[in-house]
Protein backbone atom coordinates (compact mmCIF):
# COMPACT_ATOMS: atom_id res chain seq x y z
CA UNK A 1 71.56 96.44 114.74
CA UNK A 2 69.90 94.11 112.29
CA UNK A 3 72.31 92.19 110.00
CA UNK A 4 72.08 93.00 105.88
CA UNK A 5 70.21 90.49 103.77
CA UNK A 6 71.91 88.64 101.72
CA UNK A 7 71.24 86.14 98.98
CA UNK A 8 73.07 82.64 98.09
CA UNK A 9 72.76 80.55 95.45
CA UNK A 10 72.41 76.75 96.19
CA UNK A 11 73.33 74.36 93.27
CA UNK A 12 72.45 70.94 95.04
CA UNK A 13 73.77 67.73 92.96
CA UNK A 14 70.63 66.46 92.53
CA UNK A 15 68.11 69.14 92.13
CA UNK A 16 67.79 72.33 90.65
CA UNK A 17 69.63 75.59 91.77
CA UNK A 18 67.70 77.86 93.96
CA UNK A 19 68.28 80.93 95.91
CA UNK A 20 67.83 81.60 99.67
CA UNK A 21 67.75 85.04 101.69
CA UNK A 22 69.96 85.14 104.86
CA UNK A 23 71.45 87.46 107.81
CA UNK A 24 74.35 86.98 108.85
CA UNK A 25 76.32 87.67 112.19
CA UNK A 26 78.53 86.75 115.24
CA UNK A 27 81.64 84.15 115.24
CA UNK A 28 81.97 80.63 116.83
CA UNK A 29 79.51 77.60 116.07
CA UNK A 30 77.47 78.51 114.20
CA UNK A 31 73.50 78.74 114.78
CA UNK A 32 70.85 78.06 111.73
CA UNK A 33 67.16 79.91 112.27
CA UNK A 34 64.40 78.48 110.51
CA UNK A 35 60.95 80.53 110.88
CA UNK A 36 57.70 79.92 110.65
CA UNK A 37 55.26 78.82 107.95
CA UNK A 38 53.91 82.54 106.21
CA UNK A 39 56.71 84.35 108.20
CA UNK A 40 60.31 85.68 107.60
CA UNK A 41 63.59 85.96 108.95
CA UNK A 42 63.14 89.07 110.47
CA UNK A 43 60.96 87.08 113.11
CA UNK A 44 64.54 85.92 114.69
CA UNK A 45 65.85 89.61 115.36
CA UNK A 46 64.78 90.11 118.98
CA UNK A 47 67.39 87.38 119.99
CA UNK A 48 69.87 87.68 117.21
CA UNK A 49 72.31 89.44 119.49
CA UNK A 50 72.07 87.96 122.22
CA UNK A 51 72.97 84.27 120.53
CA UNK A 52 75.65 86.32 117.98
CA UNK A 53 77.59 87.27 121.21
CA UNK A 54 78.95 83.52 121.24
CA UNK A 55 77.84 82.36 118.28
CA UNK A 56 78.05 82.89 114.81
CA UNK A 57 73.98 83.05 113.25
CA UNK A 58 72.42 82.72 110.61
CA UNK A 59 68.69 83.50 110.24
CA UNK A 60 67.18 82.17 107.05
CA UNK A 61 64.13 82.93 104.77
CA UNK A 62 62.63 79.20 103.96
CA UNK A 63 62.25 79.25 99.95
CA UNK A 64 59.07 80.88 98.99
CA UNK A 65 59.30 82.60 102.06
CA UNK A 66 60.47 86.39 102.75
CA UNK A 67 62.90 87.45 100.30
CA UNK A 68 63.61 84.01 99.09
CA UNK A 69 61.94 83.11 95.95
CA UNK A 70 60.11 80.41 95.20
CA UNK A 71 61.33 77.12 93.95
CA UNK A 72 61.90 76.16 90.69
CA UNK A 73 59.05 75.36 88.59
CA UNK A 74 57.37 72.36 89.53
CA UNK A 75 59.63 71.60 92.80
CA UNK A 76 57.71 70.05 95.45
CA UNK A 77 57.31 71.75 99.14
CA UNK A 78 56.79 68.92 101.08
CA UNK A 79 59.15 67.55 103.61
CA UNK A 80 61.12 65.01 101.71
CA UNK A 81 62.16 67.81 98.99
CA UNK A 82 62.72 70.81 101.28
CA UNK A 83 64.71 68.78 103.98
CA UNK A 84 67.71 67.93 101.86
CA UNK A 85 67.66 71.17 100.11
CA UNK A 86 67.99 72.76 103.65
CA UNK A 87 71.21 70.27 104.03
CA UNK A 88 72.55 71.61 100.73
CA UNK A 89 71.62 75.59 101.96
CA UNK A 90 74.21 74.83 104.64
CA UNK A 91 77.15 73.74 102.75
CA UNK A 92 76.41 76.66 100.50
CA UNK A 93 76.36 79.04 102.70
CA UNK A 94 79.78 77.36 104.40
CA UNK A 95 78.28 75.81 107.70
CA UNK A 96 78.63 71.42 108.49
CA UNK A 97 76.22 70.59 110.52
CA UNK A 98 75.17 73.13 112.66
CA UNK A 99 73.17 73.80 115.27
CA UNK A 100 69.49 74.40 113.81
CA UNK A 101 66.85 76.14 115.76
CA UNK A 102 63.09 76.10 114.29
CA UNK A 103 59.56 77.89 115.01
CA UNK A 104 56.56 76.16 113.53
CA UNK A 105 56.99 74.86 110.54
CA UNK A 106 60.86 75.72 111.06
CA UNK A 107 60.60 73.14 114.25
CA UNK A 108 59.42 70.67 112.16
CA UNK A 109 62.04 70.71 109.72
CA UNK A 110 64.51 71.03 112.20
CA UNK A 111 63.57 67.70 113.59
CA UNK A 112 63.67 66.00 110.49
CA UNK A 113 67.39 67.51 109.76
CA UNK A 114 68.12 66.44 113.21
CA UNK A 115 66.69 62.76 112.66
CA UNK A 116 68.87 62.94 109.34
CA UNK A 117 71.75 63.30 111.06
CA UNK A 118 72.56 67.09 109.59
CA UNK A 119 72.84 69.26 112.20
CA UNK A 120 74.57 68.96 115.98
CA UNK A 121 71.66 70.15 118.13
CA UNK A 122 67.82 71.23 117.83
CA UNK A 123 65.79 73.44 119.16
CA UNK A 124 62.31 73.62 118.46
CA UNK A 125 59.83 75.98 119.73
CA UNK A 126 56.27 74.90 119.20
CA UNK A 127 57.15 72.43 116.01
CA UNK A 128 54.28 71.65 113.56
CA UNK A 129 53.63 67.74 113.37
CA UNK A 130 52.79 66.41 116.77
CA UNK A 131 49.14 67.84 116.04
CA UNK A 132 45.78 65.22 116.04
CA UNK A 133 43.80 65.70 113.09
CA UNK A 134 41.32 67.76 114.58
CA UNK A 135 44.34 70.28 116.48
CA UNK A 136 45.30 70.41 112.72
CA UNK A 137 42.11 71.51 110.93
CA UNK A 138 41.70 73.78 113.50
CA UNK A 139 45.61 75.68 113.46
CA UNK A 140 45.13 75.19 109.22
CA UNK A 141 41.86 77.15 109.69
CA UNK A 142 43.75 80.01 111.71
CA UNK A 143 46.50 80.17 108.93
CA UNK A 144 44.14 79.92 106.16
CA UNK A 145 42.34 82.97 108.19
CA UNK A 146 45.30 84.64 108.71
CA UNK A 147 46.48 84.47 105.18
CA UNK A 148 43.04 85.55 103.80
CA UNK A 149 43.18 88.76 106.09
CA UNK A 150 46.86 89.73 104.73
CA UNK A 151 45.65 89.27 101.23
CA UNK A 152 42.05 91.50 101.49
CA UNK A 153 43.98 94.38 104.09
CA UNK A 154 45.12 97.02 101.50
CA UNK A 155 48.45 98.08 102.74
CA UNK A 156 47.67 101.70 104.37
CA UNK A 157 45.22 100.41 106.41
CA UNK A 158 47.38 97.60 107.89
CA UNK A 159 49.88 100.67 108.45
CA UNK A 160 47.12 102.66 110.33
CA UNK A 161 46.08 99.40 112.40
CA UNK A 162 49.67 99.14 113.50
CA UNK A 163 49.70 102.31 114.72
CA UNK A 164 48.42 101.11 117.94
CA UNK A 165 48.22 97.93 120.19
CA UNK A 166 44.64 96.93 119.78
CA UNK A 167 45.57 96.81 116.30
CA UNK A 168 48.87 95.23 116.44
CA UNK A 169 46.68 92.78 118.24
CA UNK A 170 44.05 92.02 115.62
CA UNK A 171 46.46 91.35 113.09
CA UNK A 172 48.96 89.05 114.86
CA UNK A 173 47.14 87.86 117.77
CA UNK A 174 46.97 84.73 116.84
CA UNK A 175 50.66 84.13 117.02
CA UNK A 176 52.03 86.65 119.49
CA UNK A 177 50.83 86.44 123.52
CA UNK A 178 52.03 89.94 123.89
CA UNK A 179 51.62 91.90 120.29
CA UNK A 180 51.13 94.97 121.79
CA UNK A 181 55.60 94.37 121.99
CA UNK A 182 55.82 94.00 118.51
CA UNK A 183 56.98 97.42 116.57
CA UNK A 184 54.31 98.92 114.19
CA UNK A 185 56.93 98.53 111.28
CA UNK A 186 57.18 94.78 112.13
CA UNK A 187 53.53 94.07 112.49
CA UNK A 188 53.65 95.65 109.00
CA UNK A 189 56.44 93.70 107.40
CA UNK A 190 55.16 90.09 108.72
CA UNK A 191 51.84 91.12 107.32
CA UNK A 192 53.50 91.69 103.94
CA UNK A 193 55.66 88.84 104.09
CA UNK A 194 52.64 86.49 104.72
CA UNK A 195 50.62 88.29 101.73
CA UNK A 196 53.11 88.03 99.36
CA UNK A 197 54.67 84.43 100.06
CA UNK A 198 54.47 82.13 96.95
CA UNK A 199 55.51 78.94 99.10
CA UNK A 200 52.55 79.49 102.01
CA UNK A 201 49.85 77.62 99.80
CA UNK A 202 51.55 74.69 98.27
CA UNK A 203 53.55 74.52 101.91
CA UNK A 204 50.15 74.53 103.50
CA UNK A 205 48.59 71.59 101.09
CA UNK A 206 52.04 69.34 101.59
CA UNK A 207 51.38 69.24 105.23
CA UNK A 208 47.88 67.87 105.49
CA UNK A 209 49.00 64.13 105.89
CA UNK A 210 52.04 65.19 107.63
CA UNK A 211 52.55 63.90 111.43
CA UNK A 212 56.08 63.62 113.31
CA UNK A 213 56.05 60.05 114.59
CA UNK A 214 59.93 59.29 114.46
CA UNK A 215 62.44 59.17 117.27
CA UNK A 216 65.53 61.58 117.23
CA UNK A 217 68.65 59.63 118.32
CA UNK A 218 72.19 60.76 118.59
CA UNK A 219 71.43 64.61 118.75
CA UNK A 220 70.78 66.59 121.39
CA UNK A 221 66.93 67.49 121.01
CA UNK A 222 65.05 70.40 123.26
CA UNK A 223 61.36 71.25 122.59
CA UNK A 224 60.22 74.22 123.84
CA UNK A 225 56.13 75.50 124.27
CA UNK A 226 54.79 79.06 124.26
CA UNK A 227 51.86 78.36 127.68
CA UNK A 228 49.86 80.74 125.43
CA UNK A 229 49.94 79.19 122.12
CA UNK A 230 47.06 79.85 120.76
CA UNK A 231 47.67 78.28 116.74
CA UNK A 232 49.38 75.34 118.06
CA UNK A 233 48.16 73.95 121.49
CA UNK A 234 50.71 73.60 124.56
CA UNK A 235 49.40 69.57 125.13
CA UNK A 236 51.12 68.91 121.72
CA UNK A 237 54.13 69.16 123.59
CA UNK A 238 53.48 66.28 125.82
CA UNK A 239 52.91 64.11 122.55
CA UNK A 240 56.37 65.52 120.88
CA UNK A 241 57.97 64.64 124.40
CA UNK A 242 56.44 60.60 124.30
CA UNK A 243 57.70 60.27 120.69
CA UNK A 244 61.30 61.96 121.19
CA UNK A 245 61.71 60.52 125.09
CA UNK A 246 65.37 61.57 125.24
CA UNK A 247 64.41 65.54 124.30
CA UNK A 248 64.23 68.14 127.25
CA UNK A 249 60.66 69.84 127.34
CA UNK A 250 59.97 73.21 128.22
CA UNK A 251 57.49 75.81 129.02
CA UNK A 252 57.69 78.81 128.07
CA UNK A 253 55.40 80.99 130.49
CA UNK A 254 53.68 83.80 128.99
CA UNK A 255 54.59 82.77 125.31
CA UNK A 256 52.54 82.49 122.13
CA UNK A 257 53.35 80.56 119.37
CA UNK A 258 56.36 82.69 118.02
CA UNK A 259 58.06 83.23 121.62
CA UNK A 260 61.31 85.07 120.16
CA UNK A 261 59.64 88.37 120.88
CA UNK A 262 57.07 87.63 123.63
CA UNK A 263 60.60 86.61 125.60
CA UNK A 264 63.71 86.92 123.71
CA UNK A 265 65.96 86.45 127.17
CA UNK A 266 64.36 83.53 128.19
CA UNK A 267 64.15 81.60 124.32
CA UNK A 268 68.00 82.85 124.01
CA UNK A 269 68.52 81.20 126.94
CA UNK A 270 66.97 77.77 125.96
CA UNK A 271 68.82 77.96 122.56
CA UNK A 272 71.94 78.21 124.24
CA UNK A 273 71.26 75.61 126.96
CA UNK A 274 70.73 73.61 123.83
CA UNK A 275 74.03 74.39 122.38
CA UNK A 276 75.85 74.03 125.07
């Protein structure tokens, strides 16, 4: 059973007070979810139990994201801005450094938290950043495509094409190997959630000069590639590999590029290998 939403509100030192959208669950050390660029929380849920049985998780919505409103007025979205205010989420919400696990986007910024020093472990499953600039034209054209389609697709008809699989598969495709999996009440929430994000465009413009070309000392790193991904290609895990040489890479066989519900057991499992 899915956690409640809940809301915090962050008052960093240094910056103004925002408000983030998180679920909750499980006891022990705890486990921070970070999703992808145009999706939500609710992308985490197929392995949320399975890492709450030893863990204690939380699953956020990135500002401007899901439920969590946009920033402030003015507030930048690129990495050096949404970084730290990810750093003061955590002691908001009552967690020193944890463990931070990252899709996308999410992967990206859980590298930089990692190479900051603010979190114990990281996971990332097909992080943004280790892209040429061609591999990134071509995964900003799919988003751009993707986000065009959520905003023209009135909502009834996105309910009828989620009805069935072929439809399920036209509308997230691009990020799912198996979408025929996902429920037609997800399909229909993601496609929302990407519609109606207010931090998707200026996210999307603050990443066009952005490339991951740092090392990751001192924390235990583990990048982890969907075979299938289709946004983000599976060689761009070689690259993230040369430039963290100390992280474990995987494959993920069968996966797309948001592998929690193409394989929950086996992404669990590399979370918690992770962790452990």
């Amino acid at each position: 059973m899915a956690a409640p939403v809940s809301f915090a509100r962050i008052t960093p030192a240094d910056r103004p007070p925002f408000t983030v959208a998180y679920e909750r669950k499980g006891a022990g050390e705890p486990i921070v979810l970070l999703h992808g660029i145009g999706h939500h929380l609710q992308a985490w849920r197929p392995v949320c139990d399975i890492l709450a049985a030893s863990h204690e998780v939380i699953a956020l919505d990135l500002p401007g994201f899901g439920a969590s409103p946009a920033l402030p007025g003015g507030s930048s979205y690129d990495l050096a801005s949404v970084v730290p205010l990810l750093a003061s989420a955590f002691t908001g919400l009552g967690v020193d450094r944890p463990h931070v696990v990252g899709n996308s986007l999410g992967g990206l910024l859980a590298l930089e938290l990692g190479r900051a020093r603010a979190v114990r472990s990281v996971t990332a499953l097909s992080p943004a950043g280790f892209w040429t600039p061609a591999e990134r034209r071509y995964a900003f054209g799919l988003l751009r495509g993707m986000y065009a389609g959520a905003q023209a697709l009135p909502e009834p008809v996105v309910e009828s094409l989620a009805r069935t699989a072929l439809g399920r598969a036209s509308l997230t495709g691009t990020i799912y190997a198996h979408p025929g999996r996902r429920s037609a009440e997800a399909v229909v929430a993601e496609t929302r959630a990407l519609r109606e994000a207010p931090g998707f465009a200026p996210t999307l413009a603050a990443g066009r000069a952005v490339r991951f070309t740092s090392d990751v000392p001192d924390v235990p790193v583990t990048i982890a590639w969907g075979s299938r991904d289709r946004l983000l290609l599976p060689r761009q895990g070689v690259r993230a590999k040369h430039t963290i040489p100390a992280a474990r890479l995987v494959r993920l066989p069968g996966c797309g590029h948001v592998p929690m519900n193409d394989d929950p057991a086996l992404v669990a499992r590399v979370i918690l290998d992770t962790v452990g």
